[in-house]
Structures are given as structure tokens and as C-alpha cells.
N, C-alpha and C. Protein backbone atom coordinates (compact mmCIF):
# COMPACT_ATOMS: atom_id res chain seq x y z
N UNK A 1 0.85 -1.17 0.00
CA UNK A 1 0.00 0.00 0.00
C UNK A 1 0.90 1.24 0.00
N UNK A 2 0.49 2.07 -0.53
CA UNK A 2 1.09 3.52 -0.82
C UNK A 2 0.77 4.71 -0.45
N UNK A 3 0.97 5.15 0.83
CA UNK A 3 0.45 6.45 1.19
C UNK A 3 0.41 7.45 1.17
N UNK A 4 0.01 7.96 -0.28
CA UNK A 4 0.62 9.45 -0.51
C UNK A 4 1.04 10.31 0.11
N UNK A 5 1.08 11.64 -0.45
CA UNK A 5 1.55 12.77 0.10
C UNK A 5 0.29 14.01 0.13
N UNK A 6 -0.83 13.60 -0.64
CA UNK A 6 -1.83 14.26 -0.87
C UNK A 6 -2.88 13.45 -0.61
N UNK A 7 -4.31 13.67 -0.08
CA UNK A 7 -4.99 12.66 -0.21
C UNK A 7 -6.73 13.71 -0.82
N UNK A 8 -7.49 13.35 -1.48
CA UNK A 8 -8.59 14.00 -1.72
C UNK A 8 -10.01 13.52 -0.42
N UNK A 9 -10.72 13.87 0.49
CA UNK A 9 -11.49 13.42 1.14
C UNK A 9 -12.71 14.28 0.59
N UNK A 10 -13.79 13.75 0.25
CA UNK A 10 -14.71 14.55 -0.40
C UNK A 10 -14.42 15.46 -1.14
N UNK A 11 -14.40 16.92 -0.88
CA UNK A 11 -14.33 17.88 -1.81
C UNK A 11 -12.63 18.40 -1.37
N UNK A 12 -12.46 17.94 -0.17
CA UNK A 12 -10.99 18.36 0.22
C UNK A 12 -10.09 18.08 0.18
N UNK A 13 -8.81 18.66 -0.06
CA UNK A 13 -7.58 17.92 -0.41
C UNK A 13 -6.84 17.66 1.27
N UNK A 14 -6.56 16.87 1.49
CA UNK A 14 -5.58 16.69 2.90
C UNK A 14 -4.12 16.59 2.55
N UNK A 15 -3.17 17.45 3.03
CA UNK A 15 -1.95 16.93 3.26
C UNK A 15 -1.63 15.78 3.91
N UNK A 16 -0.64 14.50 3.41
CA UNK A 16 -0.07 13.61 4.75
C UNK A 16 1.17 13.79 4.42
N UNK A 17 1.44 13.84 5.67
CA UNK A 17 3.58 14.04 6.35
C UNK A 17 3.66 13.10 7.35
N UNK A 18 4.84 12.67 7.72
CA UNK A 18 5.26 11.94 8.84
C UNK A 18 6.26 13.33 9.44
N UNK A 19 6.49 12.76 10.50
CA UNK A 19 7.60 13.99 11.61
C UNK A 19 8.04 13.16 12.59
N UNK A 20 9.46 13.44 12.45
CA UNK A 20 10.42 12.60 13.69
C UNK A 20 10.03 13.10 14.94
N UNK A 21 9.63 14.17 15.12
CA UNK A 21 8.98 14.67 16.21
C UNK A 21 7.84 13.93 17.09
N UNK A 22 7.65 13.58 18.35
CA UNK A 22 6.35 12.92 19.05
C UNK A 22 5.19 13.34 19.13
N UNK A 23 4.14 13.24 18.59
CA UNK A 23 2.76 13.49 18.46
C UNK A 23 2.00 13.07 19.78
N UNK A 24 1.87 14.23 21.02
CA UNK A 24 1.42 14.24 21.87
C UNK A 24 -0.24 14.79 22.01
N UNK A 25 -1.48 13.95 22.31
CA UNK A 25 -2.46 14.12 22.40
C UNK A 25 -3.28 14.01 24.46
N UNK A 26 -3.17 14.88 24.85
CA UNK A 26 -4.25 14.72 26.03
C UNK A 26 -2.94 14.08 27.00
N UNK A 27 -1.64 14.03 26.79
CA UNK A 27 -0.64 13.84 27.87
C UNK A 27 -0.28 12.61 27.45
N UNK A 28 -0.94 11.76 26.27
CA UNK A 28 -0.73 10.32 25.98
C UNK A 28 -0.15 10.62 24.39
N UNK A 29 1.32 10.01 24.10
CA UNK A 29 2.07 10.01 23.15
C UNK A 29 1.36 8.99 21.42
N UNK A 30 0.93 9.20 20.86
CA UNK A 30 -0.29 9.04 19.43
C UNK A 30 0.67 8.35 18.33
N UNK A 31 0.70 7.59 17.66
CA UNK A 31 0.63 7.27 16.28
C UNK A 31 0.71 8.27 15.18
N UNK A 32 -0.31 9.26 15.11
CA UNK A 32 -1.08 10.08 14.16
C UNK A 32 -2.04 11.11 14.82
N UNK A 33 -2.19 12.19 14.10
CA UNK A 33 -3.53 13.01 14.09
C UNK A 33 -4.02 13.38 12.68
N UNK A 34 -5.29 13.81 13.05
CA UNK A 34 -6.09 14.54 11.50
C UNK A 34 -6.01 15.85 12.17
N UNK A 35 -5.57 16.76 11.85
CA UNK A 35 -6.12 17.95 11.67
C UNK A 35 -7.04 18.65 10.56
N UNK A 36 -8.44 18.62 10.84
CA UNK A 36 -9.41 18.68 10.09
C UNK A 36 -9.53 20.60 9.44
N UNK A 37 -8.83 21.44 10.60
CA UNK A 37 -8.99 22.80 10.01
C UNK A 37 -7.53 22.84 8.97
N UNK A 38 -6.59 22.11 9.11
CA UNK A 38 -5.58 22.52 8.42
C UNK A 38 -5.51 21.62 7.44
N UNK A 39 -6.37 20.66 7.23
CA UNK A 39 -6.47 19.67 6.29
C UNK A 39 -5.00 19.11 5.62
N UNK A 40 -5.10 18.36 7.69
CA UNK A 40 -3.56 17.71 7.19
C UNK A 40 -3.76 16.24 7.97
N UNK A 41 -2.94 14.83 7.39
CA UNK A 41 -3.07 13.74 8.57
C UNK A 41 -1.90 14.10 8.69
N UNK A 42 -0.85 13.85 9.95
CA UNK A 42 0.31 13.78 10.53
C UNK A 42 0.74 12.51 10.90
N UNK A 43 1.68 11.92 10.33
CA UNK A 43 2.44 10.46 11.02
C UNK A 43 3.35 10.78 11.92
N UNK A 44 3.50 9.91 12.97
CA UNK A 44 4.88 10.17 13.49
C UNK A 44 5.61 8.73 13.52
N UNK A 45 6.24 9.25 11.87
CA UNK A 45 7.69 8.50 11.90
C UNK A 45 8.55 8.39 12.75
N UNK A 46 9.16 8.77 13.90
CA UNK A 46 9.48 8.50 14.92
C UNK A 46 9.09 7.41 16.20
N UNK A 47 8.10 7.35 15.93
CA UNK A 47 7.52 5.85 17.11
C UNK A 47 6.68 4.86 15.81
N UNK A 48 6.84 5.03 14.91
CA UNK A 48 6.29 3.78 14.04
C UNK A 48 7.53 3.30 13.16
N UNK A 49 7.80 1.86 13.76
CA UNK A 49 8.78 1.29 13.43
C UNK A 49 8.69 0.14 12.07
N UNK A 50 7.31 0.26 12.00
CA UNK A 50 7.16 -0.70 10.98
C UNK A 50 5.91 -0.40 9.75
N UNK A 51 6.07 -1.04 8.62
CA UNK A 51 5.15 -0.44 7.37
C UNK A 51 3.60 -0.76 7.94
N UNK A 52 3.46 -1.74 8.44
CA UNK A 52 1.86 -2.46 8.59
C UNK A 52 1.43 -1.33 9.98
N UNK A 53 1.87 -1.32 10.38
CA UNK A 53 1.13 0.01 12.06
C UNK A 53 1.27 1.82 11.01
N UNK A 54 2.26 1.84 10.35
CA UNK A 54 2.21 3.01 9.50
C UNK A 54 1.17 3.23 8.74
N UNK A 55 0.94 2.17 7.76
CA UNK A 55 -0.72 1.99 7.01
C UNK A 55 -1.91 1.82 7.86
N UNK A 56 -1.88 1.17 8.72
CA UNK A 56 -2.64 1.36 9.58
C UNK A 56 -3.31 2.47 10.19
N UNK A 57 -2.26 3.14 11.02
CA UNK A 57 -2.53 4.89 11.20
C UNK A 57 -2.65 5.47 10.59
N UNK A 58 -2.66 5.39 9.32
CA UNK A 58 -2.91 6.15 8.42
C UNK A 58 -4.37 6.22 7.82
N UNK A 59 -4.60 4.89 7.95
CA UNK A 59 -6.33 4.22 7.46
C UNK A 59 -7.56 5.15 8.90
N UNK A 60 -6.37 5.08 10.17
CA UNK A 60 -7.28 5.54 11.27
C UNK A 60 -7.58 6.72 11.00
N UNK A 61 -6.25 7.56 10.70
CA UNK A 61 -6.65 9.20 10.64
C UNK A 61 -7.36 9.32 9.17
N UNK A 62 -7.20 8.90 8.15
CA UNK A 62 -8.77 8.95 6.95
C UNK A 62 -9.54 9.35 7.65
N UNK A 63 -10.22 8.00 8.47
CA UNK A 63 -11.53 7.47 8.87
C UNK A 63 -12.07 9.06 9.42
N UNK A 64 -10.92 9.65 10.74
CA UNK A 64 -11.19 10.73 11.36
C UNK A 64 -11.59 11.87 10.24
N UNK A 65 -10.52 11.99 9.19
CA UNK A 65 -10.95 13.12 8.07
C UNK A 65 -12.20 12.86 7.48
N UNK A 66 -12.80 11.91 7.37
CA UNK A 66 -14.07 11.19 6.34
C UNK A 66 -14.82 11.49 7.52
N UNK A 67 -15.22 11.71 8.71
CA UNK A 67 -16.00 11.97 9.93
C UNK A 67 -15.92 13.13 9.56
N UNK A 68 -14.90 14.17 9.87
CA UNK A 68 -14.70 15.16 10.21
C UNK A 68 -15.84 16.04 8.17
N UNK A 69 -15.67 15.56 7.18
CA UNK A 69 -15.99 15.80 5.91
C UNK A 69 -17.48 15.65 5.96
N UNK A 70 -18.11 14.51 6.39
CA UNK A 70 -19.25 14.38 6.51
C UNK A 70 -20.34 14.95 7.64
N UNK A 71 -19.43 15.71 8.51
CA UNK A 71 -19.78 16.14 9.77
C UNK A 71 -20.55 14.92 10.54
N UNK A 72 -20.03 13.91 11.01
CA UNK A 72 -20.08 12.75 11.87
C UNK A 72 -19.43 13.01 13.10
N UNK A 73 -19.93 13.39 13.93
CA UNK A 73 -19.46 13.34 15.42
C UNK A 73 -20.08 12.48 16.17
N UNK A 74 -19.02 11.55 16.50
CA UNK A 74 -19.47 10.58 17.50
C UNK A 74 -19.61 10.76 19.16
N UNK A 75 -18.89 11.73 19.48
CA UNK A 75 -18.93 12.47 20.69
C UNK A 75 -20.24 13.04 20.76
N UNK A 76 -20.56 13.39 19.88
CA UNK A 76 -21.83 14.72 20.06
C UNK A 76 -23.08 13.19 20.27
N UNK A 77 -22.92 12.44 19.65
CA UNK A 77 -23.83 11.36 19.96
C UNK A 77 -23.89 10.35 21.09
N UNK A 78 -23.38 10.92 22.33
CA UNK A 78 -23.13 10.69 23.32
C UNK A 78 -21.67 9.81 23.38
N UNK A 79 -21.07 8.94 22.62
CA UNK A 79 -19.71 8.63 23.05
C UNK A 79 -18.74 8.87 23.55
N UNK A 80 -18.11 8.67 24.30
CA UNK A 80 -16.72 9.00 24.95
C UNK A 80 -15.89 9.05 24.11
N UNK A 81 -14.74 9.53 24.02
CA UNK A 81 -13.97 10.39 23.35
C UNK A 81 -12.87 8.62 23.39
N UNK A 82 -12.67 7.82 24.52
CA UNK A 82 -12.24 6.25 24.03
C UNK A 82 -13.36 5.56 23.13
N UNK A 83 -14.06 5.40 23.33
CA UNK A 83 -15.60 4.80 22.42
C UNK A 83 -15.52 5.47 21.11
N UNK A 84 -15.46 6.52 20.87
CA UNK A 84 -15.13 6.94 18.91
C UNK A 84 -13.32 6.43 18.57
N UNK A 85 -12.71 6.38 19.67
CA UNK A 85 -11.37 6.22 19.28
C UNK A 85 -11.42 4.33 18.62
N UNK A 86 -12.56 3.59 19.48
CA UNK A 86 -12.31 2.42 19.38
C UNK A 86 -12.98 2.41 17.75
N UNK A 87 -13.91 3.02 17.44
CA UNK A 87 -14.72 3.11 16.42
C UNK A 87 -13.86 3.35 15.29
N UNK A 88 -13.53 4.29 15.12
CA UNK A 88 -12.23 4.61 14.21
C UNK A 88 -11.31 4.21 14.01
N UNK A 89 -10.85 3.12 14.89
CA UNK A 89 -9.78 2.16 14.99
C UNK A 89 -10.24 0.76 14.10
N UNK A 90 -11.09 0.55 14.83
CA UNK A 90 -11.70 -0.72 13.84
C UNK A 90 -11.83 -0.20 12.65
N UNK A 91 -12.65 0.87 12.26
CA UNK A 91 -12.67 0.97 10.75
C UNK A 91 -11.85 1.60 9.91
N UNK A 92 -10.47 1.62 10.82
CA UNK A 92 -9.34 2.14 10.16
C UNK A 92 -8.61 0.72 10.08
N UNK A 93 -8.64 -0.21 10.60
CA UNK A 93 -8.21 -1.34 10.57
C UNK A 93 -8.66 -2.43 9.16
N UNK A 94 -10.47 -2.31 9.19
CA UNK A 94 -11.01 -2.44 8.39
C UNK A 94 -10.69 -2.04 7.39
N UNK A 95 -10.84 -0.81 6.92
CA UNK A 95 -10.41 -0.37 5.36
C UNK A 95 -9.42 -0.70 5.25
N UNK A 96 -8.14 -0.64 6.18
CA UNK A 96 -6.23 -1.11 6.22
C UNK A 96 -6.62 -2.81 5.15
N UNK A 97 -7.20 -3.52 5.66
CA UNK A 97 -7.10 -5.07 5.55
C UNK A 97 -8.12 -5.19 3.93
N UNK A 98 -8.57 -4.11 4.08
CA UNK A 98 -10.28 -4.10 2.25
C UNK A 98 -8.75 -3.91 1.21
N UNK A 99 -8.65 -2.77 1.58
CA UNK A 99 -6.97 -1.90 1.03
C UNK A 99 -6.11 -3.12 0.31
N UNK A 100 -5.38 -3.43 1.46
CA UNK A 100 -4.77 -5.09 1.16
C UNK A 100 -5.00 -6.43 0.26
N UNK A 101 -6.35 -6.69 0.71
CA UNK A 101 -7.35 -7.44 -0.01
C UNK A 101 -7.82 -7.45 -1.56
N UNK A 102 -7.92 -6.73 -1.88
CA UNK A 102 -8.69 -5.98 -3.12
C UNK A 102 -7.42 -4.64 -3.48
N UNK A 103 -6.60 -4.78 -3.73
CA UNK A 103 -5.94 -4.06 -4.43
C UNK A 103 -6.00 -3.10 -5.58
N UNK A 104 -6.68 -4.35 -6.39
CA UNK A 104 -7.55 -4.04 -8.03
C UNK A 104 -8.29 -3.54 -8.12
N UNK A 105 -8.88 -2.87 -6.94
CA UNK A 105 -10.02 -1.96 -7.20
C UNK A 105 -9.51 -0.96 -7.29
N UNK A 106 -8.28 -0.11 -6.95
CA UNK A 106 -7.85 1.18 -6.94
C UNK A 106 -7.07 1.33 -9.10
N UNK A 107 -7.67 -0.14 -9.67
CA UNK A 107 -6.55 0.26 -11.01
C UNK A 107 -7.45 0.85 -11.60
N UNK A 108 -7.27 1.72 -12.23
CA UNK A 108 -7.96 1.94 -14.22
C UNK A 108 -8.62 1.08 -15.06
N UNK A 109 -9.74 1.19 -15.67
CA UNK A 109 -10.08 0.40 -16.53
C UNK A 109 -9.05 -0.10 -16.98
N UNK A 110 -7.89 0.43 -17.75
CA UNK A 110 -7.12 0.27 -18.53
C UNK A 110 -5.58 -0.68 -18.03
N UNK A 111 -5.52 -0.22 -17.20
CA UNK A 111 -4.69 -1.10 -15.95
C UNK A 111 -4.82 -2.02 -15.40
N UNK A 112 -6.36 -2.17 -15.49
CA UNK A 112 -6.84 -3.31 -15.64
C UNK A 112 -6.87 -4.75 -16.62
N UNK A 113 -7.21 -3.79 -17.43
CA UNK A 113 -6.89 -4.80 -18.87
C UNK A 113 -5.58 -4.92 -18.99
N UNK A 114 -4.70 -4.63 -18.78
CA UNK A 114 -3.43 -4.78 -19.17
C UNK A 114 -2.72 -6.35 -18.11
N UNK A 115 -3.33 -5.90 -17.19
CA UNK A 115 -3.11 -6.65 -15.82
C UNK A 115 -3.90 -7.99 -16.32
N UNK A 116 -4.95 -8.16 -16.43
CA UNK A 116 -5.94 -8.73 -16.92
C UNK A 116 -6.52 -8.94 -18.37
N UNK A 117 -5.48 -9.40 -19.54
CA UNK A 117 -5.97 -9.34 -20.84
C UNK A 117 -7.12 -10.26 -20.78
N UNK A 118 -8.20 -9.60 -21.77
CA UNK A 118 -9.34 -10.31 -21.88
C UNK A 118 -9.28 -11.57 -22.97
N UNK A 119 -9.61 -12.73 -22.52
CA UNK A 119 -9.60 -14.52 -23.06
C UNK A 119 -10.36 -14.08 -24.42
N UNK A 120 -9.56 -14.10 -25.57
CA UNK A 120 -10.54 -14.09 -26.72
C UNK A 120 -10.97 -15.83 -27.18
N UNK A 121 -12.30 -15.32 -27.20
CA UNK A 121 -13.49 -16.96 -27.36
C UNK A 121 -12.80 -17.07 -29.24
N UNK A 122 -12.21 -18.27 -29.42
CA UNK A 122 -11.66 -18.59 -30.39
C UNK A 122 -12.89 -19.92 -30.95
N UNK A 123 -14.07 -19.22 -31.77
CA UNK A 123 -15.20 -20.13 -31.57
C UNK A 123 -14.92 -21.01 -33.07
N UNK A 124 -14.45 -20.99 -33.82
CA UNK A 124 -13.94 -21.42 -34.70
C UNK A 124 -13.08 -22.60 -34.18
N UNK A 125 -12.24 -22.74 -33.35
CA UNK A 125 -11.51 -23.55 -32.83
C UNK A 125 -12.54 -24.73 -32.40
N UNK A 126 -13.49 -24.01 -31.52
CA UNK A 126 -14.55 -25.01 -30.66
C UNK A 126 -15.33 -26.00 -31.54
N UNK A 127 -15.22 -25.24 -33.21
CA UNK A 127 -16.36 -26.17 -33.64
C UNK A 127 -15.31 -27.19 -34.26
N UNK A 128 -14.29 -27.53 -34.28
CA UNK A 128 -13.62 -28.48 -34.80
C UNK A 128 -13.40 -29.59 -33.39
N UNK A 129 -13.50 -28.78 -32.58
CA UNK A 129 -13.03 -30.26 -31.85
C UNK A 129 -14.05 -31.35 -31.87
């Protein structure tokens, strides 16, 4: 998987960066944030040591930008601020593993076919056997 440097979320473009720097949230040291007014996700390359927790956090903070785009607040719907975290986790996990799975859905028609030449029915052949 490939995590750009730009990402489009609805009508908005998001920056993503990583920073050797520690991404401190609420006194507890983070993975990632979305910043939804500056329309940026943030990695911190610095405590993610490996590609699969990198894609990962990365799938989480989407999820947060795709909330934040659709105006989805899970807080405002009574959840605890751990209870949307768990929410967003799973379906940042979720899309991480769809992502993985299904690859071929992100090609081109055309990239497709190329990947995938189409079986020409050689019906002439069939009637001799």
C-alpha cells in the first residue's frame, strides 16, 4: 500500500507528512492526528517502526478526516472520546485489511486490462473439436 503525500477526502484535499517529532495528544504520546482545520493527517515517523502500524494509522486518521468531511461526530452522539477512538480504529483497521485485499479496485479500466488481458473466445476452434 502507498500512502501518498496528498490525499482528496470529499471535496478536500488533505496533506499527509510523517515527523520525527512525538505526536502528543491529552498527555498520551499518538501514532497520528487529523487535523481537520488545516487539512492535514500527521504520522509520526518517529515511534512507528514498521510499514503495517504506518498503514494502519494512516487508514485511522482517513476514517477521522471522512467523519470530520461528513460532519459525523461521535462524541456529540453521546460517546466517549475512548468509544469513537475504538470506532475509528476498527474501521481504520477495516479499510487497512479491504486496502490489502482488493488491491484491483484502486486500477484503471485500462490497468486493468493490461493486468488482466481479456480470453478471446476462439469459436472457430470449438467447432472443430
Amino acid at each position: 500500500m502507498i500512502i501518498p503525500d496528498q490525499i482528496r477526502v470529499g471535496s478536500t484535499f488533505y496533506t499527509v507528512r510523517a515527523q520525527a517529532t512525538p505526536i502528543v495528544n491529552n498527555g498520551l504520546q499518538c501514532y497520528g492526528y487529523c487535523d481537520p482545520n488545516k487539512h492535514e493527517i500527521v504520522l509520526d515517523g518517529g515511534l512507528i517502526s514498521d510499514e503495517q502500524t504506518m498503514e494502519q494509522t494512516f487508514c485511522h486518521e482517513l476514517i477521522h478526516a471522512m467523519m470530520f468531511e461528513r460532519k459525523i461526530n461521535l462524541e456529540a452522539w453521546g460517546l466517549t472520546n475512548a468509544q469513537m477512538e475504538h470506532v475509528v480504529d476498527s474501521l481504520g483497521i477495516s479499510l487497512h485489511q479491504i486496502l490489502l485485499d482488493n488491491a484491483d479496485m484502486a486500477l484503471s479500466p485500462e490497468e486493468y486490462d493490461k493486468k488482466y488481458p481479456p480470453v478471446e473466445d476462439n469459436k472457430e476452434e470449438k467447432v472443430n473439436e
